[in-house]
Protein backbone atom coordinates (compact mmCIF):
# COMPACT_ATOMS: atom_id res chain seq x y z
CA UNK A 1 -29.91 9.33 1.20
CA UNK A 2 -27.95 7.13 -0.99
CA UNK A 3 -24.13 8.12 -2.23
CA UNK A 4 -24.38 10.93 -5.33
CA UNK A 5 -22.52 10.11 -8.56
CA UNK A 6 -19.97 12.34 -6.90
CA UNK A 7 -19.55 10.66 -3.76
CA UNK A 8 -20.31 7.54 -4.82
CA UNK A 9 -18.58 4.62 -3.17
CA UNK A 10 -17.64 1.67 -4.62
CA UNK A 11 -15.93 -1.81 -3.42
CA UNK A 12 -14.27 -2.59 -0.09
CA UNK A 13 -15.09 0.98 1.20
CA UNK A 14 -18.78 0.73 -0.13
CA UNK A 15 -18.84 -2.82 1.88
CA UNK A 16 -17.18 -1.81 5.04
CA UNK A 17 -19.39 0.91 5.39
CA UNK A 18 -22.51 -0.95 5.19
CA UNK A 19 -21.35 -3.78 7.42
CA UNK A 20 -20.39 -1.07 10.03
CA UNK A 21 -24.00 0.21 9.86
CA UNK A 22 -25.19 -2.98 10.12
CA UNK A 23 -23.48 -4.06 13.38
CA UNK A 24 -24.09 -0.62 14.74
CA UNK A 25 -27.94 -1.23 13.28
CA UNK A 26 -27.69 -4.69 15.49
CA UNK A 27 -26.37 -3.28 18.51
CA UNK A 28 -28.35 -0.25 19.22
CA UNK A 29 -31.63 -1.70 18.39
CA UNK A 30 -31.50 -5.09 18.34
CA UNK A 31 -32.43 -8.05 15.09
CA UNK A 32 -36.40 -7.42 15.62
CA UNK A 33 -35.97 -4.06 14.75
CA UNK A 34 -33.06 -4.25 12.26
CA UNK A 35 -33.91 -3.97 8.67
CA UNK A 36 -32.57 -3.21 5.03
CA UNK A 37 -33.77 0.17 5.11
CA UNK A 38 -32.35 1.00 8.49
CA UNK A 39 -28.70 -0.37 7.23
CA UNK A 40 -28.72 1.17 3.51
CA UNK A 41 -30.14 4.62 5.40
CA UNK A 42 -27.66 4.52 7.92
CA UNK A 43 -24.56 3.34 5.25
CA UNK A 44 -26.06 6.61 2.91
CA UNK A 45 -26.40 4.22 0.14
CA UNK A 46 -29.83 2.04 -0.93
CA UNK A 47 -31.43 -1.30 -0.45
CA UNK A 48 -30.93 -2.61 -3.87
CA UNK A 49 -27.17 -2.14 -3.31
CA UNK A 50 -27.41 -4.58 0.10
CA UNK A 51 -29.60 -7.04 -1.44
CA UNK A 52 -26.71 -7.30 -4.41
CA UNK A 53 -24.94 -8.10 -2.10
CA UNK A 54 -26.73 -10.31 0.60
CA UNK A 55 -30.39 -11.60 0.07
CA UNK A 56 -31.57 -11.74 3.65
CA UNK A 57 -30.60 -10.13 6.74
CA UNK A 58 -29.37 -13.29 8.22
CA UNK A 59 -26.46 -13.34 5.35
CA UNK A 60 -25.92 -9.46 5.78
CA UNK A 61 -25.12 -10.00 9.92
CA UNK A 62 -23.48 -12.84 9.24
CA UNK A 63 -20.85 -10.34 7.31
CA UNK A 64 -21.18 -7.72 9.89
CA UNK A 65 -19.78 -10.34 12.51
CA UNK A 66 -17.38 -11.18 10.33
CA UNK A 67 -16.29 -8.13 9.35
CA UNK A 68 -16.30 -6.98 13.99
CA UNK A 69 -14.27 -10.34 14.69
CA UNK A 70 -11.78 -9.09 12.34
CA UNK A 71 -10.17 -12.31 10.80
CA UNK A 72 -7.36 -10.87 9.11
CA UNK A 73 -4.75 -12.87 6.70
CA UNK A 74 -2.95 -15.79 7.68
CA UNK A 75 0.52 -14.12 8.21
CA UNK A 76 -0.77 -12.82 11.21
CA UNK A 77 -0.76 -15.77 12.86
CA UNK A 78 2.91 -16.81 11.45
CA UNK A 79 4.38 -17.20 15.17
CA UNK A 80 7.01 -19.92 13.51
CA UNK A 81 5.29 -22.80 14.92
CA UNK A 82 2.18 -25.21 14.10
CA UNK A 83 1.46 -25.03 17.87
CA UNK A 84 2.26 -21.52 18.24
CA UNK A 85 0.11 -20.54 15.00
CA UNK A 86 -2.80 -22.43 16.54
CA UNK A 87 -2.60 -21.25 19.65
CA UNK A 88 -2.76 -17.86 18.30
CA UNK A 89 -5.96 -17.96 15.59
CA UNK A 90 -7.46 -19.74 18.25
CA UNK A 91 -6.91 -17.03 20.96
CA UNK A 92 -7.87 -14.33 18.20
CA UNK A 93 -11.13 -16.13 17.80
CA UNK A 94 -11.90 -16.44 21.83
CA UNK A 95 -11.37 -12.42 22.16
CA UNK A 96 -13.03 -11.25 19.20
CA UNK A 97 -16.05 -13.80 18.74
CA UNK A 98 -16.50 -14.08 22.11
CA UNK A 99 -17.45 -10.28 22.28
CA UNK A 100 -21.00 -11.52 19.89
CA UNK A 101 -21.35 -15.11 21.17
CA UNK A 102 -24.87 -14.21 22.48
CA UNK A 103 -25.37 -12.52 19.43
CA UNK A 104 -24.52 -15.54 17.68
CA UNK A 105 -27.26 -17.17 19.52
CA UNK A 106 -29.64 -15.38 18.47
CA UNK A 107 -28.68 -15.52 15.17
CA UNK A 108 -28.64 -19.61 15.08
CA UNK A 109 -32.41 -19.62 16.09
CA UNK A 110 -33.84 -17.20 13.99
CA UNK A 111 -31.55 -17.56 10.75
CA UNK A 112 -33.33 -21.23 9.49
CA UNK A 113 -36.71 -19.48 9.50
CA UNK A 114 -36.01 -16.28 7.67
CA UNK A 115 -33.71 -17.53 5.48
CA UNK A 116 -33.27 -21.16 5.22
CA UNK A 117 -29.96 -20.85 6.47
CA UNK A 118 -29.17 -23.74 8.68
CA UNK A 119 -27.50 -23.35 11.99
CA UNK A 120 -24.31 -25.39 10.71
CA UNK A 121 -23.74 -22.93 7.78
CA UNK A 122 -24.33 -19.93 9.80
CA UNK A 123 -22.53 -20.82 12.72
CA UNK A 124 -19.76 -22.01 9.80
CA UNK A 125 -19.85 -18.75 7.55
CA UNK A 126 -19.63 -16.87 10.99
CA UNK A 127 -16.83 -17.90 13.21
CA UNK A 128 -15.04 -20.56 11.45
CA UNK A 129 -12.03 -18.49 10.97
CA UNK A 130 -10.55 -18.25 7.60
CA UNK A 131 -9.72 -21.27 5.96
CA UNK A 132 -6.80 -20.12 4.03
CA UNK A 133 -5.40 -19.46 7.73
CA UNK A 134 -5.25 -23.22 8.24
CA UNK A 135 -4.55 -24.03 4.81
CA UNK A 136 -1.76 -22.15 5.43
CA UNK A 137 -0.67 -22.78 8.81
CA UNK A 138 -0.12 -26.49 7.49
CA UNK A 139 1.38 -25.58 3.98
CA UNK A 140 4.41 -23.82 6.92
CA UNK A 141 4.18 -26.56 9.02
CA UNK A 142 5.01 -29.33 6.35
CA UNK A 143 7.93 -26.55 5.11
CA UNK A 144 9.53 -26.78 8.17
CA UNK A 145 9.43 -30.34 8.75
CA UNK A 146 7.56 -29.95 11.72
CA UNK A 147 5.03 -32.41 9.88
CA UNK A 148 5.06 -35.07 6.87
CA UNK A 149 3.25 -35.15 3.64
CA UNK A 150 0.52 -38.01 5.13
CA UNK A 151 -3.38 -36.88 3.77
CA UNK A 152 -5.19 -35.40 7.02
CA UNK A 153 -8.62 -35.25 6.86
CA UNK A 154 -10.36 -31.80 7.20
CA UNK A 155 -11.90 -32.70 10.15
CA UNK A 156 -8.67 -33.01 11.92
CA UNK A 157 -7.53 -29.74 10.44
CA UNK A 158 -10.52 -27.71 12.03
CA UNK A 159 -11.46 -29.73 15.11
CA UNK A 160 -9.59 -26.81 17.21
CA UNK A 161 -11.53 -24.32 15.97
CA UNK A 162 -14.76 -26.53 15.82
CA UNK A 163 -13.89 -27.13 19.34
CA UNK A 164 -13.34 -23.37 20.41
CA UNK A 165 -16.68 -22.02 18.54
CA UNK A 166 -18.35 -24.65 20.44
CA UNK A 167 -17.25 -23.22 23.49
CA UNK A 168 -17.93 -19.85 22.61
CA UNK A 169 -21.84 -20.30 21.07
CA UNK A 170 -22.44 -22.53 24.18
CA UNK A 171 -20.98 -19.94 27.18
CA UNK A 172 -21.32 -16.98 25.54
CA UNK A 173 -17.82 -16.12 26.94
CA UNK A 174 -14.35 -16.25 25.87
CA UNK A 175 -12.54 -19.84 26.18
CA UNK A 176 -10.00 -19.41 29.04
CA UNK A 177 -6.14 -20.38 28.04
CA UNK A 178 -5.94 -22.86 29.63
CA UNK A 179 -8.31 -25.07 27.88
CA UNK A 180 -6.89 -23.70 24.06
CA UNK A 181 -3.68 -25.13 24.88
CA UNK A 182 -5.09 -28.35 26.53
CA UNK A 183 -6.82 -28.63 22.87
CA UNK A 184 -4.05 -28.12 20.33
CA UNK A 185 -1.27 -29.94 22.69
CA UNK A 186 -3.47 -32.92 23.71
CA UNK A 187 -5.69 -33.26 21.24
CA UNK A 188 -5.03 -31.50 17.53
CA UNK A 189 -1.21 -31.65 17.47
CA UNK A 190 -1.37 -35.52 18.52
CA UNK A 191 -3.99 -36.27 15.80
CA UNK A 192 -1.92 -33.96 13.14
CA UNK A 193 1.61 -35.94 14.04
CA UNK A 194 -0.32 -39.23 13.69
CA UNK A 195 -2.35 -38.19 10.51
CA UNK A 196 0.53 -36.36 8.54
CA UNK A 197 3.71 -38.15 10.07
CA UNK A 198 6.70 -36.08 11.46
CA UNK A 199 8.64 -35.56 14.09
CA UNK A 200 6.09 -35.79 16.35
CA UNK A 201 5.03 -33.20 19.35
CA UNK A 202 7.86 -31.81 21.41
């Protein structure tokens, strides 16, 4: 039964709600099974208010993983440090995405067909992490002299995190640590220092 005028919810609440049904919807029963109905039923609210929202079910789970990984705002991952920053969205992303990798998967193969979502955009819109965290993980970084004003290309910026969801679709498993420091000290810092100018790495 949808929300009465006197329960009615409305904005963030209204959203998390039905993106909480919607992963529950996925992991008790599976995409085959998962439909509009069975979210909007399960969030008490109706389809019409989904489909306002997200036009296909690809674009609704694609929210609902966003919304279980849990990227929160950038000050989170304020350690003080480029490398320390990096080190940390990165090992947010391994924990949290790694948890739906195979979900992911799934995703990947079916979304192009349903929706006409390609595999890039999903896999993008899913577990790219925020931009504004890198945005702003560089706008510190260049405050604290730890790098100059040079352009950097955007590819540089998100290669770590290119790098880790790679990992992550691929295995299906959490990147060890090993390997997410091997990438921002040997490869992303390097390219940043040589890109933007600075002091350099250590």
């Amino acid at each position: 039964m949808a929300d009465s005028p006197q329960t009615r919810r409305r904005g963030p609440g209204l959203e998390a709600a039905i993106l909480e049904a919607a992963w529950a919807e996925l992991t008790e029963a599976g995409y085959a099974a998962l439909t509009m109905e069975s979210v909007a039923a399960r969030a008490k609210t109706s389809r019409a208010v989904l489909y306002r929202r997200w036009p296909s079910r690809p674009e609704l789970l694609v929210a609902a993983l966003r919304h279980h990984t849990n990227f929160t705002s950038p000050e989170e991952f304020d350690t003080g440090t480029l490398r320390g920053d990096m080190l940390a969205l990165l090992r947010h992303m391994s924990t949290r995405v790694g948890e739906i990798a195979g979900v992911l998967s799934f995703l990947l193969s079916a979304s192009f067909e349903e929706a006409g979502i390609s595999p890039a955009v999903l896999r993008e819109r899913a577990i790219a992490g925020e931009p504004s965290a890198l945005d702003e993980m560089l706008r510190r970084a260049a405050a604290r002299g730890e790098i100059g004003p040079g352009k950097v290309s955007r590819r540089i910026v998100t290669l770590p995190v290119d790098l880790v969801r790679h990992d992550l679709i691929m295995n299906q498993a959490p990147v060890p640590d090993d390997q997410l420091v091997e990438i921002v000290d040997d490869i992303f810092l390097p390219l940043m220092h040589r890109a933007a100018g600075g002091p350099g790495p250590g």
